[in-house]
C-alpha atoms as a PDB file:
ATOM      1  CA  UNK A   1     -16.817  -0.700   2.855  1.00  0.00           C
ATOM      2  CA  UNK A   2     -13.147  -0.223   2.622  1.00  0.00           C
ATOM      3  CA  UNK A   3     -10.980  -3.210   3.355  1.00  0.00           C
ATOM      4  CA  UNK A   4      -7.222  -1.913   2.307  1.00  0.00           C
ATOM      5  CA  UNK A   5      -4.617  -2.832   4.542  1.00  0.00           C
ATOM      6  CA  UNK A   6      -7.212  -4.509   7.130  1.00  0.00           C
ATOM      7  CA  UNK A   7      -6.995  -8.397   7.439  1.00  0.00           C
ATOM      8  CA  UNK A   8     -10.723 -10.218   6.670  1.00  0.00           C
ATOM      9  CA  UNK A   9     -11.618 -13.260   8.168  1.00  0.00           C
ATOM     10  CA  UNK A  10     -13.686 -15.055   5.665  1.00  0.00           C
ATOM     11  CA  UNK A  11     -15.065 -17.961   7.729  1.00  0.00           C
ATOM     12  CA  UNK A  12     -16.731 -15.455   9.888  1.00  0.00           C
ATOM     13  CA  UNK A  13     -18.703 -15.125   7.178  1.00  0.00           C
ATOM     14  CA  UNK A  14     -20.083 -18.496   6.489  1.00  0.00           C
ATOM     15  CA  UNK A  15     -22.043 -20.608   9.093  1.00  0.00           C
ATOM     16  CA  UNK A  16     -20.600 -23.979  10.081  1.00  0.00           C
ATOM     17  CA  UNK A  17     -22.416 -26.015   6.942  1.00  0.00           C
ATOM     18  CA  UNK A  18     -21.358 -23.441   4.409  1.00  0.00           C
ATOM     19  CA  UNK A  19     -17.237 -23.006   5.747  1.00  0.00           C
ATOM     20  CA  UNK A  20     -14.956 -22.815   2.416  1.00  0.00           C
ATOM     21  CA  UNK A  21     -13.270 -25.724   1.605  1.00  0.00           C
ATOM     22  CA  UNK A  22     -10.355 -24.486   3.484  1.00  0.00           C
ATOM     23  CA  UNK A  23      -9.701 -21.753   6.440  1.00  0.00           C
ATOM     24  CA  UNK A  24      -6.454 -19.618   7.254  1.00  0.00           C
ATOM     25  CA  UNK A  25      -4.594 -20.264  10.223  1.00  0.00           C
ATOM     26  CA  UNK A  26      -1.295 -19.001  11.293  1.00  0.00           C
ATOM     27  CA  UNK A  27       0.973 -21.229  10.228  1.00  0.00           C
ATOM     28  CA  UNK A  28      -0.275 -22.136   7.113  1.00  0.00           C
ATOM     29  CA  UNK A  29       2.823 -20.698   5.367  1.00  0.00           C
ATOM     30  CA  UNK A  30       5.025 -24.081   4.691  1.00  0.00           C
ATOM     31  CA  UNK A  31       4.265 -27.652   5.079  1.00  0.00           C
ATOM     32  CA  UNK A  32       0.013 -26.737   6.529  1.00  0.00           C
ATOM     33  CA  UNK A  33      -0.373 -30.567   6.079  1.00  0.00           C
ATOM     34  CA  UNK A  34       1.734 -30.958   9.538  1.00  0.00           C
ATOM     35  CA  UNK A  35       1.380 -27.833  11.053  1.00  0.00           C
ATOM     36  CA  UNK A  36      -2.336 -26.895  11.386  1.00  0.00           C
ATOM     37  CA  UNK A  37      -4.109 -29.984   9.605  1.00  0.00           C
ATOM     38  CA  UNK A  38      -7.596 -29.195   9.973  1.00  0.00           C
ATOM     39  CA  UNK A  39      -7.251 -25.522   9.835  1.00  0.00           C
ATOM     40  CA  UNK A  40      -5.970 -25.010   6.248  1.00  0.00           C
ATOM     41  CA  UNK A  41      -5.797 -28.468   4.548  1.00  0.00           C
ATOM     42  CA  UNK A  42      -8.278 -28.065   1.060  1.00  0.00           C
ATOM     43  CA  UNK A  43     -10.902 -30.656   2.903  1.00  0.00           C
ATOM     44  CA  UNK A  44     -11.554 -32.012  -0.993  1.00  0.00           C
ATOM     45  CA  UNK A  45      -8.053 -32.767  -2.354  1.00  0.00           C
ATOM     46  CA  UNK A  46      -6.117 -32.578   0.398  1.00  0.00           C
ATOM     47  CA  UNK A  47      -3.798 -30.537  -0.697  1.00  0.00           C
ATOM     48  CA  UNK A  48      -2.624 -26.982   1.045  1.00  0.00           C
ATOM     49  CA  UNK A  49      -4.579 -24.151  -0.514  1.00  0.00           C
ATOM     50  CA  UNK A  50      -1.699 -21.223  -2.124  1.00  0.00           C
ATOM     51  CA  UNK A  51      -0.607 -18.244  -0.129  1.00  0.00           C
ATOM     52  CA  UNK A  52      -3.649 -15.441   0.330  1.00  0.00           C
ATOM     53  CA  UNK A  53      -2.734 -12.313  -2.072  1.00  0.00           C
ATOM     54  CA  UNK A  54      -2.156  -9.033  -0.156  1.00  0.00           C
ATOM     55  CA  UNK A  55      -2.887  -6.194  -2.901  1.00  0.00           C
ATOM     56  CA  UNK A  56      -1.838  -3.368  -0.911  1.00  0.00           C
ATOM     57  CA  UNK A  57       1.774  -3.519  -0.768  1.00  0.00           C
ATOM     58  CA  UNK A  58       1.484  -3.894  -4.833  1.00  0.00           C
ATOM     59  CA  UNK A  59      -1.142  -1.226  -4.363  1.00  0.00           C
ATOM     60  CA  UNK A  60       1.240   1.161  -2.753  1.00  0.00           C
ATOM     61  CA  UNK A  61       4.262  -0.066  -5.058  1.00  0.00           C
ATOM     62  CA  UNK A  62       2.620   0.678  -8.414  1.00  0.00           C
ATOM     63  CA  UNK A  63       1.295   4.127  -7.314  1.00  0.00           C
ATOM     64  CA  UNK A  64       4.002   5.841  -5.326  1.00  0.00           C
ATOM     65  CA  UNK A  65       5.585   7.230  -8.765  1.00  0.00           C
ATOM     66  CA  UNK A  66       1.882   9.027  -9.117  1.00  0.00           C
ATOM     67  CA  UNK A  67       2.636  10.980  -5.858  1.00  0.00           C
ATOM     68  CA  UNK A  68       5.998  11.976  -6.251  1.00  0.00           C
ATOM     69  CA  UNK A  69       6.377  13.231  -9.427  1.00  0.00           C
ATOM     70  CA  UNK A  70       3.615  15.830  -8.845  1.00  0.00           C
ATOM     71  CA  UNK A  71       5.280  16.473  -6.053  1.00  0.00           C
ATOM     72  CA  UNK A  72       8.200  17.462  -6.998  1.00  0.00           C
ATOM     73  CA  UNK A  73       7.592  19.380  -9.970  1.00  0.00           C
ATOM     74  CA  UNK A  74       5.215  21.638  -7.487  1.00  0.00           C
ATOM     75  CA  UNK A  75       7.684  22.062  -4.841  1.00  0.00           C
ATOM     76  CA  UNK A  76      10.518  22.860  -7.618  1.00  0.00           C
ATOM     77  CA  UNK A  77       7.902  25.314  -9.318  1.00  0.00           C
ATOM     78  CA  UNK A  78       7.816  26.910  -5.220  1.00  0.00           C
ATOM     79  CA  UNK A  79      11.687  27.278  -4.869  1.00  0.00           C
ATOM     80  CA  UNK A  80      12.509  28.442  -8.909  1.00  0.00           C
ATOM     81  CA  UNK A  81       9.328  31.560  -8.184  1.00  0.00           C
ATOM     82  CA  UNK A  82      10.465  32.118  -4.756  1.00  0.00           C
ATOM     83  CA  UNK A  83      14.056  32.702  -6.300  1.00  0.00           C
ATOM     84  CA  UNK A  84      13.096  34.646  -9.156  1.00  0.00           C
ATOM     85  CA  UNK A  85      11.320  36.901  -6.554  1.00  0.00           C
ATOM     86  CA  UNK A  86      14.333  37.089  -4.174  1.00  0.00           C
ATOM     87  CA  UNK A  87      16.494  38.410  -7.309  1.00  0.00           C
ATOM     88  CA  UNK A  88      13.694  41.149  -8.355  1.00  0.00           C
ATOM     89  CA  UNK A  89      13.445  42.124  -4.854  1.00  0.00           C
ATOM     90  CA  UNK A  90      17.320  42.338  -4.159  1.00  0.00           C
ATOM     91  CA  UNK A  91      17.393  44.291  -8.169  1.00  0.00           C
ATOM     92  CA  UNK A  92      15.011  46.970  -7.079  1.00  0.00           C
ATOM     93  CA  UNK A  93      16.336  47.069  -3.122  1.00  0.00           C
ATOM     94  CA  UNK A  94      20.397  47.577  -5.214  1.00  0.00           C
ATOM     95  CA  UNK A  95      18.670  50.376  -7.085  1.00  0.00           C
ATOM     96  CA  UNK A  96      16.749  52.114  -4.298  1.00  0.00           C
ATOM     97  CA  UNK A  97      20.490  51.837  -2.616  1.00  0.00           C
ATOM     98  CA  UNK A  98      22.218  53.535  -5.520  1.00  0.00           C
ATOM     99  CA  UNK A  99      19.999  56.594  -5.901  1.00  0.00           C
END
């Protein structure tokens, strides 16, 4: 199953007697202790739990340089060939003109 760049609900997964020790709500960013208390205090220390990773932006960030160099060597290989044959065809088309 492919999860990138979907949001997953992880208490879904667990029935009420086996929840995590803590659950994500929406304003869980700063300060969770006064915001959404029961939602994403750690219900063993106390404390708020740290930010969820999102690996797709880093994803995306690490691999664009994968893409576009390929990229641009092929579409420079297109435009220096396409050249070269402009300047054989307009050669030959001069020489057909000159005879």
């Amino acid at each position: 199953m492919l999860l990138i760049g979907t949001r997953f609900n992880v208490s879904n997964m667990f029935t009420p007697t086996e929840r995590p020790p803590f659950t994500w709500g929406h304003l869980c960013l700063e300060n969770c202790a006064v915001k959404c208390q029961t939602d994403c205090i750690d219900r063993v220390t106390g404390e708020c739990p740290p930010l969820p990773t999102d690996y797709t932006m880093l994803f995306v960030l690490l691999t664009w340089p994968l893409t576009i160099i390929p990229v641009t060597c092929i579409s420079y290989l297109i435009v220096c060939f396409h050249r070269s044959l402009v300047v054989e065809l307009e050669e030959e088309y001069d020489e057909i003109l000159l005879q």
